[in-house]
Protein backbone atom coordinates (compact mmCIF):
# COMPACT_ATOMS: atom_id res chain seq x y z
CA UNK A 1 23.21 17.73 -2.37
CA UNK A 2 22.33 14.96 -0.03
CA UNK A 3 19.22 12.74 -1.05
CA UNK A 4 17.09 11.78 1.39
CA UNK A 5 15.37 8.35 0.68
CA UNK A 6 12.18 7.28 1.70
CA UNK A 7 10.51 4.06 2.40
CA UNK A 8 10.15 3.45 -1.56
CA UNK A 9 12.91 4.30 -2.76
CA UNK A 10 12.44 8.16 -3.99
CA UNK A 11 14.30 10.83 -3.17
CA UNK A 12 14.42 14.80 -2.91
CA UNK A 13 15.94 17.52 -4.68
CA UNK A 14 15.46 21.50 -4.56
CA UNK A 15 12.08 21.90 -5.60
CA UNK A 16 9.74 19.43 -6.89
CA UNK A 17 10.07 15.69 -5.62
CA UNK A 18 10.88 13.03 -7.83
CA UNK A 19 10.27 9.38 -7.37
CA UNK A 20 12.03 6.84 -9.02
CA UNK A 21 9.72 4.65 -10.67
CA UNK A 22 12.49 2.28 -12.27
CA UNK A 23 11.52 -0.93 -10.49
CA UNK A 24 12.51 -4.94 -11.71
CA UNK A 25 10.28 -5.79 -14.03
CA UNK A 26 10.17 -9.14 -13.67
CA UNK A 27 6.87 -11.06 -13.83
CA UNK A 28 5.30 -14.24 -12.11
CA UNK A 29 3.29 -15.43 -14.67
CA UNK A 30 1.05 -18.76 -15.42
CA UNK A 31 3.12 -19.58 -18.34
CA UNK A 32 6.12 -18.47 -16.60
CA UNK A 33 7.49 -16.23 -19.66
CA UNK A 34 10.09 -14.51 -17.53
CA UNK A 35 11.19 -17.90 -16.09
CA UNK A 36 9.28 -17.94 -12.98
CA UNK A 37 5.40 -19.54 -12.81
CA UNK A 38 3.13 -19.28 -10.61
CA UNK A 39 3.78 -22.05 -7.92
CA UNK A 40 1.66 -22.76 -4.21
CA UNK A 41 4.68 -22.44 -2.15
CA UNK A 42 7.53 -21.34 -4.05
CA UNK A 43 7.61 -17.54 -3.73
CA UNK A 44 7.62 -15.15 -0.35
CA UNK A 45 5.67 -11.35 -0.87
CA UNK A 46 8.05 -9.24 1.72
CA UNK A 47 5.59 -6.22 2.75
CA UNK A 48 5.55 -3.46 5.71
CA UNK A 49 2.52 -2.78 7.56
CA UNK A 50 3.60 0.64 7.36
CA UNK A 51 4.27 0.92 3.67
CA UNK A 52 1.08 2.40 1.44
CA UNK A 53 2.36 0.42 -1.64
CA UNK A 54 3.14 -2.68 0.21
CA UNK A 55 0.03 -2.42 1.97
CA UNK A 56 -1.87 -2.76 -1.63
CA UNK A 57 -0.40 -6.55 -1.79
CA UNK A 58 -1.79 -7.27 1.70
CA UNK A 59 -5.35 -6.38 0.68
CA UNK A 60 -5.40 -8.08 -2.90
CA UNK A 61 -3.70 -10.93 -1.33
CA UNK A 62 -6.01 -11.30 1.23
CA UNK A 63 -9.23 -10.77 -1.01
CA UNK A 64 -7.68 -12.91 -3.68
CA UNK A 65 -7.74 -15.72 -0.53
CA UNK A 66 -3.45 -16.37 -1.27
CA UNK A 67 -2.19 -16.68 2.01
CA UNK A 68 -2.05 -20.16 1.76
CA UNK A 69 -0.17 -20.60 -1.32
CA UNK A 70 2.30 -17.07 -1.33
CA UNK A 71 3.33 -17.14 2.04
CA UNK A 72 3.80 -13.60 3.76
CA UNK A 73 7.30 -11.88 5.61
CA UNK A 74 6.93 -8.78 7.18
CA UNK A 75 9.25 -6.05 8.06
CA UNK A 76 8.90 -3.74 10.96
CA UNK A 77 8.06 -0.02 10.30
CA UNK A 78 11.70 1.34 10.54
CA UNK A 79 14.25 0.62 8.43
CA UNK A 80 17.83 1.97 8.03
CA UNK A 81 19.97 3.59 4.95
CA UNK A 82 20.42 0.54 3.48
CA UNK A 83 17.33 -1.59 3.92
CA UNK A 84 14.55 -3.09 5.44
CA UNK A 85 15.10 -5.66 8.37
CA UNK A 86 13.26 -8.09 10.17
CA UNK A 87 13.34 -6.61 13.26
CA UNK A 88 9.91 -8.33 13.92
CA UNK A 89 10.98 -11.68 13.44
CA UNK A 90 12.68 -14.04 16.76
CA UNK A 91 16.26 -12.94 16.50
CA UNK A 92 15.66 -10.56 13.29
CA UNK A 93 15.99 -13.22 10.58
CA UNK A 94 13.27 -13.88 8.54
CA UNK A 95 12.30 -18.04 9.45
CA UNK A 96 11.77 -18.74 5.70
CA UNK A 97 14.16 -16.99 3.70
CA UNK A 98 16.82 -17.10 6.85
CA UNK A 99 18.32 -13.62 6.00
CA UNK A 100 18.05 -10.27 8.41
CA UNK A 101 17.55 -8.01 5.44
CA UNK A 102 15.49 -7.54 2.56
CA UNK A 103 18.42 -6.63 0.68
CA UNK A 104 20.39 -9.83 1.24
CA UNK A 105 17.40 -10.94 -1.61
CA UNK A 106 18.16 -8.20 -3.97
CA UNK A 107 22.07 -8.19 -3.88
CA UNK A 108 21.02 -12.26 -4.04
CA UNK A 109 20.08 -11.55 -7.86
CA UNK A 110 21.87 -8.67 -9.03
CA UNK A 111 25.00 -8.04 -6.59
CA UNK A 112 25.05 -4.75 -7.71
CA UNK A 113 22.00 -3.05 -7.33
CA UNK A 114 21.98 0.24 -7.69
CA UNK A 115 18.50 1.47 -6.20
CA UNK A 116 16.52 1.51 -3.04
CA UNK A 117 15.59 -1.97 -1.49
CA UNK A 118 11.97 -1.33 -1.79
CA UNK A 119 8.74 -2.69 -0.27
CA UNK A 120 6.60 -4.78 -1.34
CA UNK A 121 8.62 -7.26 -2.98
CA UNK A 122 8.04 -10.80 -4.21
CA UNK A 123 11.31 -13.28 -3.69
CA UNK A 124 11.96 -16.85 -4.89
CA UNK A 125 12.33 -19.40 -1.89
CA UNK A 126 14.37 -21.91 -3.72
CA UNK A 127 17.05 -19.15 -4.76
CA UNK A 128 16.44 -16.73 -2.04
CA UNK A 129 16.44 -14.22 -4.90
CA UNK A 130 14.31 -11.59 -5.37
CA UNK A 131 11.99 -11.45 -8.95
CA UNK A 132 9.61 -8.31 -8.81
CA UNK A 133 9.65 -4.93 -6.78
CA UNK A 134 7.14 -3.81 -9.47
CA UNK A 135 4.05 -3.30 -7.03
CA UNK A 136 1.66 -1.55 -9.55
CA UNK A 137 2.30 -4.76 -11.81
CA UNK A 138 2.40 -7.14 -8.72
CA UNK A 139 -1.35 -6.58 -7.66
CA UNK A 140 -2.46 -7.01 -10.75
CA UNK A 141 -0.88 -9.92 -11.69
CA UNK A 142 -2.04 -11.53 -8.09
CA UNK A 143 -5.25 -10.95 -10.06
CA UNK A 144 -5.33 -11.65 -13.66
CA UNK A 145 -2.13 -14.56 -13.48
CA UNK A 146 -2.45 -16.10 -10.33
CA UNK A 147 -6.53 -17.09 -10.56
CA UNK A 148 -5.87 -21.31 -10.65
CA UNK A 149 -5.20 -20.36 -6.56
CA UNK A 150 -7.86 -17.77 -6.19
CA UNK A 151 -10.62 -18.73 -3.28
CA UNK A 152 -13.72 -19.53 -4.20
CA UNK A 153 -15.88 -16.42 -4.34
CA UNK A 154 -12.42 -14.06 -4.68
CA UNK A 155 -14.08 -10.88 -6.79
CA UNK A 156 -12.98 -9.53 -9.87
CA UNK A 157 -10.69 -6.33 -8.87
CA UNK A 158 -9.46 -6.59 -12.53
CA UNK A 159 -12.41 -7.22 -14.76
CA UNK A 160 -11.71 -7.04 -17.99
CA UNK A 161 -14.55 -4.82 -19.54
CA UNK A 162 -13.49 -2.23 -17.02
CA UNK A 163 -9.63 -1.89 -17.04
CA UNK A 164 -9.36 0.91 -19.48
CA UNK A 165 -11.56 3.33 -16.90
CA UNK A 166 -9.45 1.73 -13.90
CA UNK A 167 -5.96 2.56 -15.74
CA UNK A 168 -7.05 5.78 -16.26
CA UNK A 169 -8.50 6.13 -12.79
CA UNK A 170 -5.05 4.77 -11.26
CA UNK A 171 -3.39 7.01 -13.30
CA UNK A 172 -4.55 9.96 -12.26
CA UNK A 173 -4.91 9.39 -8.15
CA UNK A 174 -1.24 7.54 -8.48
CA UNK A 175 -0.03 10.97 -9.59
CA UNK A 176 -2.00 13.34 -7.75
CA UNK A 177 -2.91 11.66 -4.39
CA UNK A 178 -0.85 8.43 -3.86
CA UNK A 179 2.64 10.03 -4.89
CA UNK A 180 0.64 13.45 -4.67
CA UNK A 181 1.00 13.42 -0.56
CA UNK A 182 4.68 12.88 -1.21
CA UNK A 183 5.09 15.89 -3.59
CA UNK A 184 3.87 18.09 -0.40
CA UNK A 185 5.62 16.19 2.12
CA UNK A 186 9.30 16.32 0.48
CA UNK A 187 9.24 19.70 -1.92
CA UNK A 188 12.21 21.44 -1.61
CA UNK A 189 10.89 24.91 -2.12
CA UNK A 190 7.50 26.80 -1.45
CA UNK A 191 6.45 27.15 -5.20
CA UNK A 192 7.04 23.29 -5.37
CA UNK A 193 5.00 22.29 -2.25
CA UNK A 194 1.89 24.61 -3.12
CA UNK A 195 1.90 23.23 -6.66
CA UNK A 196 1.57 19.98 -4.83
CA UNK A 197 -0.89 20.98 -2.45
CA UNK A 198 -3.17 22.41 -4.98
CA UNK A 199 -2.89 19.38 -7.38
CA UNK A 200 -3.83 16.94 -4.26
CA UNK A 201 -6.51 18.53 -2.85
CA UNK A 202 -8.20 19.68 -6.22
CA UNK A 203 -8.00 15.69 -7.30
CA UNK A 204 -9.82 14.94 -3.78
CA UNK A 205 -12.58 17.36 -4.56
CA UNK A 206 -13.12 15.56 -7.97
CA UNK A 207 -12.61 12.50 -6.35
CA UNK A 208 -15.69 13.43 -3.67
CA UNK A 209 -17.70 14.54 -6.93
CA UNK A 210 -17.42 11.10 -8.54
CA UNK A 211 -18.52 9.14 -5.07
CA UNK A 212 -20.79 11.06 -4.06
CA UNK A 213 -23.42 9.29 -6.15
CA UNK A 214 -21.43 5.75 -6.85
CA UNK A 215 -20.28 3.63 -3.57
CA UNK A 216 -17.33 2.78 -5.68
CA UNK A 217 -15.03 4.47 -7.79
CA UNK A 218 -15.53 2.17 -11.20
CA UNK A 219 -18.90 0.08 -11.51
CA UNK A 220 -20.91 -1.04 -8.79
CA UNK A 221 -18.01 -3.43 -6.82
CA UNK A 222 -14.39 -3.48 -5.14
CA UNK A 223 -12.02 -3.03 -8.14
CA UNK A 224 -7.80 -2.37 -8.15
CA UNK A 225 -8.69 1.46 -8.14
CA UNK A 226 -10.70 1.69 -4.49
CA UNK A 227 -7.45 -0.81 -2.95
CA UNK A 228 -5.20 1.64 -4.75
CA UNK A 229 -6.76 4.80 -3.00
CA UNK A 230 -7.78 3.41 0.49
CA UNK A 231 -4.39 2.62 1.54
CA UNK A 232 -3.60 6.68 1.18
CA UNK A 233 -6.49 7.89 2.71
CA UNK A 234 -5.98 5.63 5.49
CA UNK A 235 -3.17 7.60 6.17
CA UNK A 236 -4.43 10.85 5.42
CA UNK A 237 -4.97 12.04 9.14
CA UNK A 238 -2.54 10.09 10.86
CA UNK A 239 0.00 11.11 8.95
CA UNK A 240 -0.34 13.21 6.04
CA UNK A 241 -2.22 16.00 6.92
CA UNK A 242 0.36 17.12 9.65
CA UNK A 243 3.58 15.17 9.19
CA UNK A 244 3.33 16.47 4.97
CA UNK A 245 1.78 19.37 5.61
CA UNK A 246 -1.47 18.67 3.79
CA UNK A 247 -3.71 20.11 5.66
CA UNK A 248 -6.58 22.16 3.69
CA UNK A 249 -8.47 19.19 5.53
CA UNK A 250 -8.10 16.01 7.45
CA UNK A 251 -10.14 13.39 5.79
CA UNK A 252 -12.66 13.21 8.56
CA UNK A 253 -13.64 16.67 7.39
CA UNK A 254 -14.34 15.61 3.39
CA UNK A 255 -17.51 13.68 4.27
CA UNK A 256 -18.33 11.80 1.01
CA UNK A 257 -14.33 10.69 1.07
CA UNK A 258 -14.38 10.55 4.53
CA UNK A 259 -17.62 7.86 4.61
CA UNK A 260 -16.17 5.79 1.76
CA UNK A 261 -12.75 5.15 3.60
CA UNK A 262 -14.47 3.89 6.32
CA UNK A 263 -16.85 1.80 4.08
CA UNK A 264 -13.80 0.10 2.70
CA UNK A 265 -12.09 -0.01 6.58
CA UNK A 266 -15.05 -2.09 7.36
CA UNK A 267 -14.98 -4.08 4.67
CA UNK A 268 -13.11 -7.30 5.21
CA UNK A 269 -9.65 -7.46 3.66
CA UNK A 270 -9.45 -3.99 4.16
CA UNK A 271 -9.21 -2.32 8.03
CA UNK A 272 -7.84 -5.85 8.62
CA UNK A 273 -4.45 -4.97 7.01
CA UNK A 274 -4.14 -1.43 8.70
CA UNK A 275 -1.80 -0.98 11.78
CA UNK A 276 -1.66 2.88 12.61
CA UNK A 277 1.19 2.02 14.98
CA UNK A 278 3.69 0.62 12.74
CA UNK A 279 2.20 3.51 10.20
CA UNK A 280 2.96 6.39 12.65
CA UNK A 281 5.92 4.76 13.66
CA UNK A 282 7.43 4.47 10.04
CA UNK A 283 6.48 8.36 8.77
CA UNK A 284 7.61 10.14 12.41
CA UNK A 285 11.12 7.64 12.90
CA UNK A 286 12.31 7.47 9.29
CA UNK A 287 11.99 11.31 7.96
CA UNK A 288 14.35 12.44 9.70
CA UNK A 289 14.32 15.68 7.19
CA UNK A 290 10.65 16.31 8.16
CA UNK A 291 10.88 15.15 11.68
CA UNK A 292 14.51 15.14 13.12
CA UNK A 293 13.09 14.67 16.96
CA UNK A 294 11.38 11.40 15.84
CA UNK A 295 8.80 12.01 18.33
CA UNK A 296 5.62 10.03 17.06
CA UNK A 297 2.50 11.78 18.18
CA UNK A 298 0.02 10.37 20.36
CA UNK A 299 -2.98 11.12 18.33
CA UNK A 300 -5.42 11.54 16.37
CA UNK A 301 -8.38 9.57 18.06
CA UNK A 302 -8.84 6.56 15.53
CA UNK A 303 -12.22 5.32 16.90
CA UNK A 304 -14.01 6.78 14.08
CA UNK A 305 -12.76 4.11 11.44
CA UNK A 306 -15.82 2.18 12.94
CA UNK A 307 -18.83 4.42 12.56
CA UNK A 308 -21.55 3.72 10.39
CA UNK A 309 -20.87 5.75 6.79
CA UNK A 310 -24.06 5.31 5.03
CA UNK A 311 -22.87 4.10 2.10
CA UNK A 312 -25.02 0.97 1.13
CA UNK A 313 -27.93 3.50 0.63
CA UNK A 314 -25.82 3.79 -2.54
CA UNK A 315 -25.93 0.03 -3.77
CA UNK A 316 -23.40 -1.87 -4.99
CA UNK A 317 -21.65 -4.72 -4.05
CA UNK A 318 -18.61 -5.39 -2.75
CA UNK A 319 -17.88 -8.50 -3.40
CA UNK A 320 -19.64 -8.82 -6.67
CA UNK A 321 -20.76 -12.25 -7.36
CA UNK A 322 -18.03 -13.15 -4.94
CA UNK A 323 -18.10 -12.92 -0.91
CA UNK A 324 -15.98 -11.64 1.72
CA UNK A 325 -12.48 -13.57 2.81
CA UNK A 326 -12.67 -15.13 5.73
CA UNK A 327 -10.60 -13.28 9.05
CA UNK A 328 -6.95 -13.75 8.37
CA UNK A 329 -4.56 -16.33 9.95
CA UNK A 330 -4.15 -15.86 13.28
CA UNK A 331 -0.55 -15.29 12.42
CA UNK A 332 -1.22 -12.28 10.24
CA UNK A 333 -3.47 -10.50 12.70
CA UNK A 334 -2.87 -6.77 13.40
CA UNK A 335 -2.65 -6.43 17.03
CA UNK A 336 -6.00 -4.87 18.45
CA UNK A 337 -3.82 -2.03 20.17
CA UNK A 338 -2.83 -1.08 17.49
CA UNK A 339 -6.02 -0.14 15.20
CA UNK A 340 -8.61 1.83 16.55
CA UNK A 341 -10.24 -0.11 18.99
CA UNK A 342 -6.79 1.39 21.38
């Protein structure tokens, strides 16, 4: 039976999906345990626009204020059996690390890896070798290792006193919404896919229930567990809800989730890292299973990511004690054609 691969690295079988959740475990760490510290300069995160995990990275890294000292690479929204490229790039080599493909920086470290060349990914300049794929780890550690380089007024998406509740919240929206939408999207049978279904949408509800009176999911600021959902309900309508076949409701029809997304959209660090192009572009062009005419639909309408939502009537703050980021680099911008303003 042929497995069919998708942007992370799972794959499908008859019946229920399975994701392989083997990743390098490898850690950047202040004290550099695993051999490499945290250095300004020394290491490259890889990401994809397109990519819901990668796009985690993007946001922490940009609340976090890193961008000047973990420089960025990004790969386009397609990418072929055997990796992702750098199709975006002048000439389709990556200027830093000099190769075409992400997995020149894998097979750079372990010639023979056996597993999908995965986004996000962190890789070490001087070696042009590849030291974490691990991207539930990766965020955090951006948080809790990397805080010598943090900007002045970065917030706490990590704070101690609350990880227990955010682990747990994680926990349960990694495996019922995040990896949830790809349970309905790739089951190989009908039994599988409703099972899926059921489990996604019944977390949603309870997820509505718990924000309908808090303008965050744990305390009263941004924490690791609202970056953690927005990036799938960003995709929820664009691509989900048709393309995955979860469609008991678009998002824009759940009004307390619905409101928060775009609270978060708005918020900066957030919106500022979402390019439905590339997003559309990735689901539609590489499922090939789902979508073997890789034509990318035109819609939906986008221009309500930037409606009022209502939410401060809640409190809360986003930032904490902290304050926004400033607009990204120039470099990093998301083209304005392709977020809702189109």
């Amino acid at each position: 039976m042929t497995k069919a691969v998708s942007e992370n690295g799972s794959y499908v079988e008859p019946g229920e999906f399975k994701r392989d959740t083997n990743y390098i475990t490898t850690r950047i760490t202040a004290d550099g345990r695993d051999g490499y510290p945290v250095a300004p300069g020394r290491y490259r995160l890889i990401a994809a626009r397109a990519c819901p995990w990668a796009n985690r990275t993007l946001i922490v890294r940009r609340l976090l204020g890193l961008e000047d000292v973990l420089s960025l690479g990004l790969c386009g929204p397609t990418h072929d059996k055997l990796s992702w490229t750098f199709d975006l790039d002048p000439g389709g080599v990556d200027p830093v690390l000099g190769i075409p493909r992400l997995r020149d920086a894998y097979l750079a470290r372990f010639p023979d890896y056996p597993r999908g060349i995965t986004v996000p990914a962190v890789v070490d300049i001087p070696t042009g070798r590849v030291v974490t794929n691990d991207y539930a780890r990766m965020t955090l550690d951006f948080s809790t290792e990397w805080t010598e380089f943090h900007r002045a007024g970065a917030p706490a998406l990590y704070p101690e006193p609350l990880r227990a509740e955010i682990d747990e919240i994680n926990d349960l929206v990694f495996r019922d919404v995040n990896n949830g939408v790809y349970r309905c999207g790739f089951a190989g049978s009908q039994d599988a896919y409703e099972a899926a279904y059921d489990r996604l949408f019944a977390r949603l509800d309870w997820l509505s229930d718990r924000l309908a009176g808090q303008r965050f999911l744990v305390g009263d600021t941004i924490t690791e567990a609202d970056v953690r959902l927005f990036t799938t309900l960003a995709r929820f309508d664009a691509v989900y809800h048709g393309h995955f076949k979860c469609n008991r409701q678009k998002l824009n029809e759940m009004p307390v989730l619905w409101a928060y997304a775009r609270d978060l959209y708005q918020t900066p660090g957030f919106g500022d890292t979402i390019d439905f192009a590339q997003i559309k572009t990735h689901y539609y062009v590489v499922h090939t299973d789902i979508n073997p005419t890789k034509v990318v639909p035109k819609g939906p309408d986008l221009s309500d990511w930037l409606t009022a939502h209502g939410r401060e009537e809640l409190g809360g703050r986003p930032f904490g004690d902290g304050t926004p980021p400033p607009p990204p680099p120039l470099s990093e911008r998301v083209p304005a054609l392709h977020g809702p303003e189109a």
